[in-house]
Protein backbone atom coordinates (compact mmCIF):
# COMPACT_ATOMS: atom_id res chain seq x y z
CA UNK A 1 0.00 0.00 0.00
CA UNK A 2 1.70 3.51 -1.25
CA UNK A 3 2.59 6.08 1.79
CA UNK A 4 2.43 9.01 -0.11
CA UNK A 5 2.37 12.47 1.42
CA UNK A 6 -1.16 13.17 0.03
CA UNK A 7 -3.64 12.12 -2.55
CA UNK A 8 -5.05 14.85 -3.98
CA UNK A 9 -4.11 18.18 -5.35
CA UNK A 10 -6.08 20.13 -2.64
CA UNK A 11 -3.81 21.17 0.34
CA UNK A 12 -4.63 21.68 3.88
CA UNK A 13 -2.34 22.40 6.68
CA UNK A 14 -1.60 19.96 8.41
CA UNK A 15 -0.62 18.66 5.06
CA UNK A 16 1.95 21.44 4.51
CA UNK A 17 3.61 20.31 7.41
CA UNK A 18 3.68 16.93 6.86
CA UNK A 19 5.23 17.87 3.18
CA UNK A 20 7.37 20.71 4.85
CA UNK A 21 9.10 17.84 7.62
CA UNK A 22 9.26 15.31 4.83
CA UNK A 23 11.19 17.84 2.65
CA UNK A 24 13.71 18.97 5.39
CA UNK A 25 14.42 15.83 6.41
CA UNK A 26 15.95 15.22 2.38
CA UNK A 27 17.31 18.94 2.02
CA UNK A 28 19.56 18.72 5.55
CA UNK A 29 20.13 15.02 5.83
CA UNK A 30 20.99 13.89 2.39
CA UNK A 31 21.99 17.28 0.75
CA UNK A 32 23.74 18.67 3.73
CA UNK A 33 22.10 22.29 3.58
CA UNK A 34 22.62 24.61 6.06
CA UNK A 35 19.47 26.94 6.18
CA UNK A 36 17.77 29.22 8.28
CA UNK A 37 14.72 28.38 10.35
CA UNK A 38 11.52 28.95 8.08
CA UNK A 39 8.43 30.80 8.77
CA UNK A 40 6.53 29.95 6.37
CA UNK A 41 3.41 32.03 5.13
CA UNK A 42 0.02 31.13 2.75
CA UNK A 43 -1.22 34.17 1.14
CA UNK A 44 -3.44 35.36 -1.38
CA UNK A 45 -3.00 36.39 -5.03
CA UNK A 46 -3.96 40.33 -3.51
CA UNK A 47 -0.96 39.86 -1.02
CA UNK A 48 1.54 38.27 -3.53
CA UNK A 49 0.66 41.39 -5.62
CA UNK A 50 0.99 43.76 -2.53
CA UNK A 51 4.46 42.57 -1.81
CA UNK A 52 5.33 42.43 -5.55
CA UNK A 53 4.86 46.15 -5.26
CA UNK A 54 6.93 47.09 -1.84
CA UNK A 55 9.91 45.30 -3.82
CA UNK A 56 9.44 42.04 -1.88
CA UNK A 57 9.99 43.09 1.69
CA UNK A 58 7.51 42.11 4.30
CA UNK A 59 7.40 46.06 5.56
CA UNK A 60 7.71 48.99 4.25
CA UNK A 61 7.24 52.73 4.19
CA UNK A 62 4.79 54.28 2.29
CA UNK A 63 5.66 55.87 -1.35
CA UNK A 64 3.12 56.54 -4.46
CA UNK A 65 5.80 54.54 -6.42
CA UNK A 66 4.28 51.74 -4.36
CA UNK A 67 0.61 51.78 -5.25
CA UNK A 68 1.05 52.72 -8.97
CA UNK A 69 3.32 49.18 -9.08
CA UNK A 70 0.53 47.32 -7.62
CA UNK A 71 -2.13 48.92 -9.77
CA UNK A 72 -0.33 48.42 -12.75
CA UNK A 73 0.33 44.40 -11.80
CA UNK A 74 -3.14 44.01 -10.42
CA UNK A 75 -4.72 44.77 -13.61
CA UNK A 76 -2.16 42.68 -16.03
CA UNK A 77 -2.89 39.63 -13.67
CA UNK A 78 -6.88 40.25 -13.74
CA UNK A 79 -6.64 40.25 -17.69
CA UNK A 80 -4.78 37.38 -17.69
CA UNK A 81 -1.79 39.07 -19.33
CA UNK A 82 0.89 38.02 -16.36
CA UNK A 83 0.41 35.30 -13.76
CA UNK A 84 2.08 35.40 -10.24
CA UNK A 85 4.50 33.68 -8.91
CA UNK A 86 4.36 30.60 -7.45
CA UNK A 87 6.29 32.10 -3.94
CA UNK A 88 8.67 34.46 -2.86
CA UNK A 89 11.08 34.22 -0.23
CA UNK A 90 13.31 37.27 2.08
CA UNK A 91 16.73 37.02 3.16
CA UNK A 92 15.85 36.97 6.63
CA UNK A 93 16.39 34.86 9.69
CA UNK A 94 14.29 33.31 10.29
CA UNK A 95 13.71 33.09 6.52
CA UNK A 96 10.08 34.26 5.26
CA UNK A 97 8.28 32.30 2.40
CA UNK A 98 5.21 33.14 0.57
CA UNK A 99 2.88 30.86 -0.76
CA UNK A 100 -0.20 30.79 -2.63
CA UNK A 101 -3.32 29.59 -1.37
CA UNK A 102 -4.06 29.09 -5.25
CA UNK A 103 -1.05 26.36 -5.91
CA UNK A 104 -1.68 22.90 -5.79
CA UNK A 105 -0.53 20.42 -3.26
CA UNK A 106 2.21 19.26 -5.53
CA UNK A 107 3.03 22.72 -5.94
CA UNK A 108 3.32 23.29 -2.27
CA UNK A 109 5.53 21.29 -1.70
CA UNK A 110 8.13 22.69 -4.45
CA UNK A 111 8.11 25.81 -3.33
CA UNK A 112 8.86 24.60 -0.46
CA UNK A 113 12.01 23.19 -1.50
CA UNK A 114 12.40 25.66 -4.18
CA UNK A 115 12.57 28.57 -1.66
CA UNK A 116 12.68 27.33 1.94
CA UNK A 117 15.97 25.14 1.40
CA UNK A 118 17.36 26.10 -2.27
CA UNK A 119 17.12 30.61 -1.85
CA UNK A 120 17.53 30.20 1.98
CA UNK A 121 20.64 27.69 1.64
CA UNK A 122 22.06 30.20 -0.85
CA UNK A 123 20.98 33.41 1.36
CA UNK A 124 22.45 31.97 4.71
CA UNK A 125 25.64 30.46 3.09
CA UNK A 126 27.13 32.81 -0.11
CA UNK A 127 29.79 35.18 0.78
CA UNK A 128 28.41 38.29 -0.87
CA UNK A 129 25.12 37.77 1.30
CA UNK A 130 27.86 37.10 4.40
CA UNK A 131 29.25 40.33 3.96
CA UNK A 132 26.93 42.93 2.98
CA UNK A 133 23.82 42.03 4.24
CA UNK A 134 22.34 41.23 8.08
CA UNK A 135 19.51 38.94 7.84
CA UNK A 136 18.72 38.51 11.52
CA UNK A 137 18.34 42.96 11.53
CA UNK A 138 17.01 43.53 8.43
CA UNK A 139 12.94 42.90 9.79
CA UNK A 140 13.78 45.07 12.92
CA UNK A 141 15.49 47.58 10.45
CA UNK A 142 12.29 47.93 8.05
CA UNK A 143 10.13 48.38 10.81
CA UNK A 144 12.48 51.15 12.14
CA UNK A 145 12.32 52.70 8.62
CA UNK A 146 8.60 52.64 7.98
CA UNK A 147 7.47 54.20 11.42
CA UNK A 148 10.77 56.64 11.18
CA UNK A 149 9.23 57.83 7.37
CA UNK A 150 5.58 57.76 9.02
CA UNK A 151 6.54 60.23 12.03
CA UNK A 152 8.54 62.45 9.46
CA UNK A 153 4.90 62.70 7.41
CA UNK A 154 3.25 63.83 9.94
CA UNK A 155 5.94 66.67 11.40
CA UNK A 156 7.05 67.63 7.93
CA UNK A 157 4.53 67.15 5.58
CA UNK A 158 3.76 64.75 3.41
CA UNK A 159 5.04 66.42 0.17
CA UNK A 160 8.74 67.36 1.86
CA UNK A 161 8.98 63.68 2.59
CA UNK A 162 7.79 62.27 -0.72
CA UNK A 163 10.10 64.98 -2.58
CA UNK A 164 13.02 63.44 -0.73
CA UNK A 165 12.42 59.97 -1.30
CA UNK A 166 11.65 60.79 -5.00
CA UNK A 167 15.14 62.10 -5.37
CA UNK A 168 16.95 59.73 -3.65
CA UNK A 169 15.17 56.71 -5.04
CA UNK A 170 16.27 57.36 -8.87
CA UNK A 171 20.14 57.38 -7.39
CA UNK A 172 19.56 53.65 -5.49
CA UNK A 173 21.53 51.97 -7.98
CA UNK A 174 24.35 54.57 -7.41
CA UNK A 175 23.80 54.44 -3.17
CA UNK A 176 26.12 50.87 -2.91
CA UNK A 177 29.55 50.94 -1.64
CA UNK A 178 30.91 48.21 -3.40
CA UNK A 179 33.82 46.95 -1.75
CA UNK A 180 32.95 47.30 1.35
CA UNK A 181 30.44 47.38 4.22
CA UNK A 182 28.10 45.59 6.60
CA UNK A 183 24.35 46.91 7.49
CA UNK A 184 24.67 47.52 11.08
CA UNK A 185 22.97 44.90 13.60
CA UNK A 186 21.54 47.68 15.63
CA UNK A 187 20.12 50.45 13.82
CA UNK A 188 21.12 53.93 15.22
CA UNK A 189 18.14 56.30 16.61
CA UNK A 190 18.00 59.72 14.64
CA UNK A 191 19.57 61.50 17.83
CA UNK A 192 22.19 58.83 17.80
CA UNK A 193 22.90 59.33 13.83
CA UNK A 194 22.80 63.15 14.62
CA UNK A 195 25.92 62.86 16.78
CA UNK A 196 27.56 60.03 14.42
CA UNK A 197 27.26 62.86 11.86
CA UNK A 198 28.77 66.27 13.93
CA UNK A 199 31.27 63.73 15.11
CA UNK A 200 32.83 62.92 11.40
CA UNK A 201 31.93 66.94 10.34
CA UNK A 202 34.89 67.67 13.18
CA UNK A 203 36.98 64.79 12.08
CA UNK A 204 37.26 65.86 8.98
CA UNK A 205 37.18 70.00 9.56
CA UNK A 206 40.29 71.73 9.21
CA UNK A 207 40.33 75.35 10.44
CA UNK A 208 44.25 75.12 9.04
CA UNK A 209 42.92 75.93 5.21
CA UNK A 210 41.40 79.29 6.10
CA UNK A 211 44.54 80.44 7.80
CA UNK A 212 46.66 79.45 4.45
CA UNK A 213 47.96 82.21 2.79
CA UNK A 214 46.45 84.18 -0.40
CA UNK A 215 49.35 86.44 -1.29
CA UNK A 216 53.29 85.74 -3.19
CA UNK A 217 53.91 84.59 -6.61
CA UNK A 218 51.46 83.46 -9.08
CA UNK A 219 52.98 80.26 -9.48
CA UNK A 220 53.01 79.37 -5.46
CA UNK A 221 49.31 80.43 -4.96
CA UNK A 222 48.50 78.39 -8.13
CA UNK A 223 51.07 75.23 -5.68
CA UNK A 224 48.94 76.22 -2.91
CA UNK A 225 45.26 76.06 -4.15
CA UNK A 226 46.08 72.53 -5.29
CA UNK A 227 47.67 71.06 -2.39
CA UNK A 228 44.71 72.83 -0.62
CA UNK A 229 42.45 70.98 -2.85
CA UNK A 230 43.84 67.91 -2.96
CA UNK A 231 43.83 68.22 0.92
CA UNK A 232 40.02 69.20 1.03
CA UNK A 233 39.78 65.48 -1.75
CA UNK A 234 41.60 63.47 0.84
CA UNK A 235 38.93 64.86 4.04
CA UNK A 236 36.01 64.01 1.87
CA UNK A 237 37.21 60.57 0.98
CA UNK A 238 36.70 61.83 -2.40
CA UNK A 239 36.74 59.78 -5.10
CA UNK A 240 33.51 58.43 -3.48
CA UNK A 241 31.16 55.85 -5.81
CA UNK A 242 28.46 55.69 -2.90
CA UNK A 243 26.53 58.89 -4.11
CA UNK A 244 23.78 58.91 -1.49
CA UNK A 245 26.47 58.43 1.18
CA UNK A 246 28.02 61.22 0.49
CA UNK A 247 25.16 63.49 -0.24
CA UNK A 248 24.30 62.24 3.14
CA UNK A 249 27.53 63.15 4.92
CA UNK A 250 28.32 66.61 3.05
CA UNK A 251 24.60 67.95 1.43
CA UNK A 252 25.11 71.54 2.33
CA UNK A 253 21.65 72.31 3.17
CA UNK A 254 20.22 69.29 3.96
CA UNK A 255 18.66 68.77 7.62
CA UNK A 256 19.28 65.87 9.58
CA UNK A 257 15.63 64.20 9.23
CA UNK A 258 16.25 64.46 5.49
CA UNK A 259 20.11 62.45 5.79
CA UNK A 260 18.10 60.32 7.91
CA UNK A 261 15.57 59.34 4.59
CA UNK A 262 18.61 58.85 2.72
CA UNK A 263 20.60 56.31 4.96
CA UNK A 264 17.54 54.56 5.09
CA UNK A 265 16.95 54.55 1.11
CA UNK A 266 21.08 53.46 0.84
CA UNK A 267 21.06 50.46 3.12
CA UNK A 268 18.09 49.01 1.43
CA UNK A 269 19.94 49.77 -1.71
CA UNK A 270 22.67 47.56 -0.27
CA UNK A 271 20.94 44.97 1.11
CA UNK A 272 19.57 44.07 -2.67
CA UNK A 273 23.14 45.01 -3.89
CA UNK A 274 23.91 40.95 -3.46
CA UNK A 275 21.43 39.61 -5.16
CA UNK A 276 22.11 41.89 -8.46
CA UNK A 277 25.77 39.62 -8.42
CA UNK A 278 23.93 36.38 -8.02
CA UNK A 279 20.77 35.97 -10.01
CA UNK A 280 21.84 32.98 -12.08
CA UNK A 281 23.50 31.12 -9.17
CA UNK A 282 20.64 31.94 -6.79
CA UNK A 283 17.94 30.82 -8.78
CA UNK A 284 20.28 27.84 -10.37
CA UNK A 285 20.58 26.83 -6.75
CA UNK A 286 17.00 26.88 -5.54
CA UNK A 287 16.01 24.76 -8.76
CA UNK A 288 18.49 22.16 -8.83
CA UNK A 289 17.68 21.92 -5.03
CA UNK A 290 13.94 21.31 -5.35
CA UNK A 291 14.52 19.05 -8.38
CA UNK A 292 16.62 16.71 -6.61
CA UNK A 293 14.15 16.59 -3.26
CA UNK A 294 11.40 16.15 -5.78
CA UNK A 295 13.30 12.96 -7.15
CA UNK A 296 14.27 11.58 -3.87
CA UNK A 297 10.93 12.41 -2.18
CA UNK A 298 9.74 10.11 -5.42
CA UNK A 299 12.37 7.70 -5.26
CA UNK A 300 11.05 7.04 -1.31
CA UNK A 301 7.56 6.56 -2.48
CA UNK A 302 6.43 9.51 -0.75
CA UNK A 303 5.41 10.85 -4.01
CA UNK A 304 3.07 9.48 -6.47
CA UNK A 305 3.29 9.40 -10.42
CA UNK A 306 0.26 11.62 -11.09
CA UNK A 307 2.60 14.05 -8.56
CA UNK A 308 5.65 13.65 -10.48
CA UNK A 309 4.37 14.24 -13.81
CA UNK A 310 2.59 17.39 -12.64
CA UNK A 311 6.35 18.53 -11.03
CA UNK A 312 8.03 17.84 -14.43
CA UNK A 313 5.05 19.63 -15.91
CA UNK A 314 5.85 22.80 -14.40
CA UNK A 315 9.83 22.37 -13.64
CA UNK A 316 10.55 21.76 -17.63
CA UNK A 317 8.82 25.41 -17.73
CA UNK A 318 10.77 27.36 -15.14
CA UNK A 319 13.88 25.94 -16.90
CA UNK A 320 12.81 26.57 -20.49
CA UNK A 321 15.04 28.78 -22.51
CA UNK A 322 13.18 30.49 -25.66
CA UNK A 323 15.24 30.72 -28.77
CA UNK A 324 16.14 33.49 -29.88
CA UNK A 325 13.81 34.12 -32.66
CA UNK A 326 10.92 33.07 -30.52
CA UNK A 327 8.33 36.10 -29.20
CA UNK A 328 9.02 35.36 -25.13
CA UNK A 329 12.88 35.49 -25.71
CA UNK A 330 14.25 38.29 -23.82
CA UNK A 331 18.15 36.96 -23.23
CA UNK A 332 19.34 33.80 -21.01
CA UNK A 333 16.69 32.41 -19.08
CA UNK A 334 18.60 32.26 -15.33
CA UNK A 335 17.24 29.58 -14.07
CA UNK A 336 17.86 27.43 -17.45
CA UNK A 337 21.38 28.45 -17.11
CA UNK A 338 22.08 27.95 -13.63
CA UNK A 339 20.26 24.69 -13.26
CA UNK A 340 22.03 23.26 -16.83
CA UNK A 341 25.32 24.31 -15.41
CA UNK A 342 24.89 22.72 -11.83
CA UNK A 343 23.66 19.58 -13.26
CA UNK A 344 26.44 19.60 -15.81
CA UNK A 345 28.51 19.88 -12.57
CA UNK A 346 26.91 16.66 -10.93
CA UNK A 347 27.79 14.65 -14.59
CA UNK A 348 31.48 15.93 -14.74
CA UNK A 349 31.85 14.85 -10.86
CA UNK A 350 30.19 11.60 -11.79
CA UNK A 351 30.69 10.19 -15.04
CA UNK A 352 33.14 12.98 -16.97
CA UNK A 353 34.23 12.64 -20.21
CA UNK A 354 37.53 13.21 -22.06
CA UNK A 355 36.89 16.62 -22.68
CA UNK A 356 35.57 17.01 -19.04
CA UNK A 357 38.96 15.73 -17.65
CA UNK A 358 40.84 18.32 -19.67
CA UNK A 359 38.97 21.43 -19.25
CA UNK A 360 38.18 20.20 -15.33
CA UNK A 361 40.63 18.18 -13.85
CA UNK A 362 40.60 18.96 -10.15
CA UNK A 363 36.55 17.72 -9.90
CA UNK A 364 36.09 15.05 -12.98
CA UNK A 365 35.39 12.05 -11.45
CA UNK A 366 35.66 12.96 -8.12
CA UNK A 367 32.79 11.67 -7.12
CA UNK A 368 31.63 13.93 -4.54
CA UNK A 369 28.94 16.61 -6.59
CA UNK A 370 27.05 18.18 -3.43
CA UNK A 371 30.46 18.77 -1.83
CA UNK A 372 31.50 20.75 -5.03
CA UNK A 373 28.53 22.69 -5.75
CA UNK A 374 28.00 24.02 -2.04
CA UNK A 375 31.30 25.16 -2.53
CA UNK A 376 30.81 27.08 -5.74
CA UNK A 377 26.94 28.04 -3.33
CA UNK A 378 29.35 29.73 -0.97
CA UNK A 379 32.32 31.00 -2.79
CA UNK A 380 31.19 32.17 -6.04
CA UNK A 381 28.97 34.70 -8.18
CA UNK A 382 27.54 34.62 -11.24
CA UNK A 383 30.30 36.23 -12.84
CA UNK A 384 33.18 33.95 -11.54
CA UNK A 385 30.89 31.18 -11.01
CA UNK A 386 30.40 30.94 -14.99
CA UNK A 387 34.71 31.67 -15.73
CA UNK A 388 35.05 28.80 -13.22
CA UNK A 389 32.39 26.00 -14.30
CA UNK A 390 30.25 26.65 -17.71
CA UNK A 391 31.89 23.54 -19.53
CA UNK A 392 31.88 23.16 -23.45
CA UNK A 393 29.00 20.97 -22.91
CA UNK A 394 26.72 23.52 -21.94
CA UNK A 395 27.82 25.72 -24.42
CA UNK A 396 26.47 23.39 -27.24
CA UNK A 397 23.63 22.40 -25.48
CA UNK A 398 22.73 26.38 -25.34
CA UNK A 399 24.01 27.45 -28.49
CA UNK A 400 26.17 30.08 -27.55
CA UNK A 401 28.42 31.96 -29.71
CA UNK A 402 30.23 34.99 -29.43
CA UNK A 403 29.57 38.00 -31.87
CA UNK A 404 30.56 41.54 -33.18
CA UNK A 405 27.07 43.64 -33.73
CA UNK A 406 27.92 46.83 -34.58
CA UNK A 407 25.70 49.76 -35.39
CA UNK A 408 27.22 51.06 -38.79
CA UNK A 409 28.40 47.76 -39.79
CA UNK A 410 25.75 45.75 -42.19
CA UNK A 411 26.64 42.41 -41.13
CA UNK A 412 27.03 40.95 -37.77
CA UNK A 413 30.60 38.80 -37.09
CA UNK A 414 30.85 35.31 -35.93
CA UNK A 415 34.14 35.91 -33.57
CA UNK A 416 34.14 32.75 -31.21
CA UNK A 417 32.59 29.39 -32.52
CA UNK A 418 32.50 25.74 -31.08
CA UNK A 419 36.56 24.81 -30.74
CA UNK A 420 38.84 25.11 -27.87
CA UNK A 421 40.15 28.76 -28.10
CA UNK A 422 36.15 29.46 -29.03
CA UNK A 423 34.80 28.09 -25.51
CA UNK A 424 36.92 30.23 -23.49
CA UNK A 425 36.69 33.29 -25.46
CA UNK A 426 32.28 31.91 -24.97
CA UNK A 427 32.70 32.10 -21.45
CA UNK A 428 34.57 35.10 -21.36
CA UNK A 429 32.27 37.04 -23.19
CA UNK A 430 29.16 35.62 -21.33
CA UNK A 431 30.84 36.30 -17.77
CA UNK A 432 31.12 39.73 -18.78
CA UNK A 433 27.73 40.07 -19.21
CA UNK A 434 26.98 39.06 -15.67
CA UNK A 435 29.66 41.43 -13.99
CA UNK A 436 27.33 44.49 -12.28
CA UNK A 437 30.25 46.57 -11.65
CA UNK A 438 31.22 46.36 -15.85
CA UNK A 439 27.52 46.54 -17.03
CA UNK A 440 26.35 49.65 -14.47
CA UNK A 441 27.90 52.95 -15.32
CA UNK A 442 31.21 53.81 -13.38
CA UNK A 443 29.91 57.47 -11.72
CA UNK A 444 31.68 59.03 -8.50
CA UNK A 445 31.69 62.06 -7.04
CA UNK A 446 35.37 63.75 -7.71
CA UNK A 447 34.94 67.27 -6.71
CA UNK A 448 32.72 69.12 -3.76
CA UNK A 449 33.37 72.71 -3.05
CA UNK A 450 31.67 72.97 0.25
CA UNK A 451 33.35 76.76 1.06
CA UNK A 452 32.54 78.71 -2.08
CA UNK A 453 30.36 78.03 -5.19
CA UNK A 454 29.11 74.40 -3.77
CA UNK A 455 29.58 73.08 -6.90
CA UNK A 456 29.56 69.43 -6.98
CA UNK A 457 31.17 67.32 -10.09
CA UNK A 458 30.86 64.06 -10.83
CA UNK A 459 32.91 61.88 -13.11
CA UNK A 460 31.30 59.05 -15.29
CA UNK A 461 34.57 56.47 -16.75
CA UNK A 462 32.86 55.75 -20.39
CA UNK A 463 33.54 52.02 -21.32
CA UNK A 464 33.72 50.87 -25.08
CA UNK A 465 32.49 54.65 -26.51
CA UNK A 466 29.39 54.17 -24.38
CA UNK A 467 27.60 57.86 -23.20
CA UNK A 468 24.91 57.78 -20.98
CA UNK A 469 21.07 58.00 -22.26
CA UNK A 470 21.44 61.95 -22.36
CA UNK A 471 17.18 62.18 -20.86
CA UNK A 472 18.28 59.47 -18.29
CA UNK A 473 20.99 61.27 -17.27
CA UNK A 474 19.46 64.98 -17.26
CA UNK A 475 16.45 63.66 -14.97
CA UNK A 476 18.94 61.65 -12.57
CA UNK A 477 21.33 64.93 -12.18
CA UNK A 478 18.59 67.17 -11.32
CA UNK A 479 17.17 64.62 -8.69
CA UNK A 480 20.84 64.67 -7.61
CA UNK A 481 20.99 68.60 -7.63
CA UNK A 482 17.66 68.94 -5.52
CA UNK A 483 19.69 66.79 -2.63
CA UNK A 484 22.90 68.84 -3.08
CA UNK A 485 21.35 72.07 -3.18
CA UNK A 486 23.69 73.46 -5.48
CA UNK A 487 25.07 73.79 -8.92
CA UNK A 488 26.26 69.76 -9.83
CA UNK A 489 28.20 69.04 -13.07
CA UNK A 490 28.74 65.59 -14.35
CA UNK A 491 31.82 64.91 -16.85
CA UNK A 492 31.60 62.00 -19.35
CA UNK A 493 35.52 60.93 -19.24
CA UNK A 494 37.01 58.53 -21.58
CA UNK A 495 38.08 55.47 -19.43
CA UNK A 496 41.39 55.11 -21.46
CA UNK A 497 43.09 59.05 -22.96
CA UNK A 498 40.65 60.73 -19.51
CA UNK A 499 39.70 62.87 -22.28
CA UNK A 500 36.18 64.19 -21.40
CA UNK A 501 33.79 63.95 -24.00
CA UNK A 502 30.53 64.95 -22.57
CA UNK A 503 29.51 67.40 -19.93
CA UNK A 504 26.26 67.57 -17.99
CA UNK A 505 24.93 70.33 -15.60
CA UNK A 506 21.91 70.79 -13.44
CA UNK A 507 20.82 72.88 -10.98
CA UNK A 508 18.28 72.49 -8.05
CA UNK A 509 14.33 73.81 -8.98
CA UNK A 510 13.11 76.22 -6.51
């Protein structure tokens, strides 16, 4: 007589949990995750769509940006012209997942090892999540953030605060510090951050440059300004890529409620920074994980045929990858990639080939897949993650090729085809295309007269001839200008000659 976890597609409860146990008990004993504890929450298609709207986080503060999102997906979903997903899950410990009353029980119980083992393995155990993001503060830290914006509404005025967080939200991508930095456990209190701030003004306040003198020789005023520049460069920590962080620290007529708004906006900024480095893997990780606890939840009998063939059903569609001349192509499906490349992973560990043993000779045959890929889980992005492992067998199974499109040019180039020196020149070119930090324009702030004009001048590095969208980049430096205050200038310079070839300027609306 079969023992399977249910019989029908209806769910109930008590039948989640009874799935839930079954699944943990495959995902910790024979994959050897290591995952956060689970709270795990049933919701309805309204609430998947309300937290599709506040970016995914279980709180938020209130902005307009919020409700026109949720408008816009309510009505694509009600006209059938988008369907929801199946769950979503938040770095968080302990680890929230949401799941739709709507899905079947078969369903259930794959998001439950899609998201509550395969994301939360990956969120508790990557590096870049490690080092940049807090998930046992980030609940408290929302909640802070949502009744700070709330009380700020109310003594301020609505349309001061929304102004605030308009400008500062079109400058998220640019409020990261990339190389460095941890959200704090304990979030400061704005009398706290107040003193944090007067603290570093007098750190890095010199009376000694007033007292310099203005008077001798052209030539040694002309010494002295720069040396006095260079000095007031080196105070400011200038160059400085974190924009908001510095508009923060230095905004000339900015009060502190407002630098308040900002820190908030940057450290949810970086607490998504991760997971812009780590699509691919992240995703590739939760699906290989729920396709092998689907398999061995199967191969136990806990499953039944009618549940399997419903799971293949709907895993052979997360993991399709459109051609390219087909309508729904729009680039490299991620999950496609990353689960291909995982599984390819599991075959070169297990039964390699010739080619295998050449290209990877430190894992082929080894033996030991799980221990290798929570390796590459922990150790790895997308970028390196793809230099490191996408294998010639992938390549063909995806089609890839590497080509010269240019603009003026008639015909497109075929530079990298299926041979040796093509593959690695393949996954060259593809690992570029995952790299944030080569895709994302390279803008910091250079310059900051805080003593005369207030003039504040940016530098964007152009890569490859490539100028910024000249509208884009007009609307984001006058959201910039409104938080400086002042006259801000942004210089297009040539990565290679530092010849500048463009030059931008806004100034702050009355």
């Amino acid at each position: 007589m079969p023992n399977y976890l249910y019989e029908s597609a209806e769910w109930t409860f008590d039948l989640v949990n009874k799935a839930y146990d079954a699944v943990e008990e495959v995902a910790l004993g024979d994959l050897g995750l290591n995952v956060y504890a689970n709270q795990i929450e049933i919701i309805t298609s309204e609430q998947m769509l309300d937290a599709y709207s506040s970016i995914g986080m279980p709180l938020m503060y209130r902005h307009w940006s919020y409700g026109k999102r949720f408008a816009q997906e309510e009505l694509l979903y009600r006209k059938g012209h988008q369907s929801l997903a199946y769950e979503m899950v938040i770095n968080s410990d302990p680890c929230i997942n949401y799941i739709m009353e709507e899905n079947s029980m078969t369903m259930q119980v794959l998001v439950l090892a899609h998201a509550a083992f395969g994301h939360n393995h990956f969120f508790k155990n990557n590096y870049l999540f490690q080092q940049w993001t807090r998930a046992d503060a980030i609940i408290d830290y929302l909640s802070y953030a949502k009744n700070f914006i709330s009380d700020c509404e109310e003594k301020y005025g609505l349309e001061e605060v929304e102004v605030v967080l308009d400008n500062s939200h079109a400058l998220m991508r640019q409020g990261v510090s990339r190389y460095a930095g941890q959200m704090s456990r304990k979030s400061m209190t704005p009398e706290q951050r107040f003193k944090e701030r007067r603290r570093y003004e007098e750190e890095t306040y010199n009376d000694l440059y007033r007292t310099l003198p203005h008077q001798g020789s052209k030539d040694h005023n002309l010494v002295l300004e720069k040396q006095q520049a260079q000095n007031v460069q080196l105070a400011l920590g200038l160059p400085e890529e974190n924009l908001l962080l510095f508009l923060e620290r230095h905004s000339p007529k900015m009060k502190d409620w407002q630098r308040e708004i900002l820190s908030i906006v940057r450290t949810i900024s970086q607490y998504f920074y991760p997971q812009r480095h780590t699509k691919m893997m992240n995703e590739g990780c939760a699906t290989f994980v729920h396709y092998e606890i689907m398999n061995r939840l199967y191969d136990k009998g806990l499953l039944s045929e009618g549940a399997m063939i419903e799971f293949c059903h709907m895993h052979s569609s997360v993991v399709a990858q459109p051609s390219f001349k087909h309508k729904r192509f729009s680039g490299i499906n991620p999950y496609a990639l990353g689960f291909a490349m995982m599984c390819d992973i599991k075959r070169i560990c297990e039964d390699p080939t010739d080619e295998d043993k050449d290209w990877f000779p430190d894992i082929a045959g080894g033996g030991d897949a799980l221990t290798i890929l929570r390796n590459a889980w922990a150790e790895y992005r997308d970028e390196s993650f793809i230099l490191q492992f996408l294998s010639p067998n992938v390549m063909r199974d995806f089609k890839l090729f590497a080509v010269d499109d240019q603009a003026e040019k008639p015909v497109m180039k075929v530079r990298a085809i299926h041979n040796d020196q093509g593959y690695r020149e393949i996954r060259q070119e593809l690992a570029r295309q995952y790299d944030v930090a080569y895709q994302e324009p390279d803008i910091q702030v250079v310059d900051a007269d805080l003593n005369g004009n207030r003039r504040l001048v940016l530098s964007h590095r152009v890569r490859d001839g490539i100028l910024l969208d000249k509208t884009e980049c007009d609307r984001t430096l006058q959201c910039l200008a409104q938080l400086w205050g002042y006259r801000v200038r942004l210089l297009e310079v040539e990565s290679q000659s530092g010849k500048t070839l463009k030059t931008h300027d806004a100034l702050p609306m009355p």
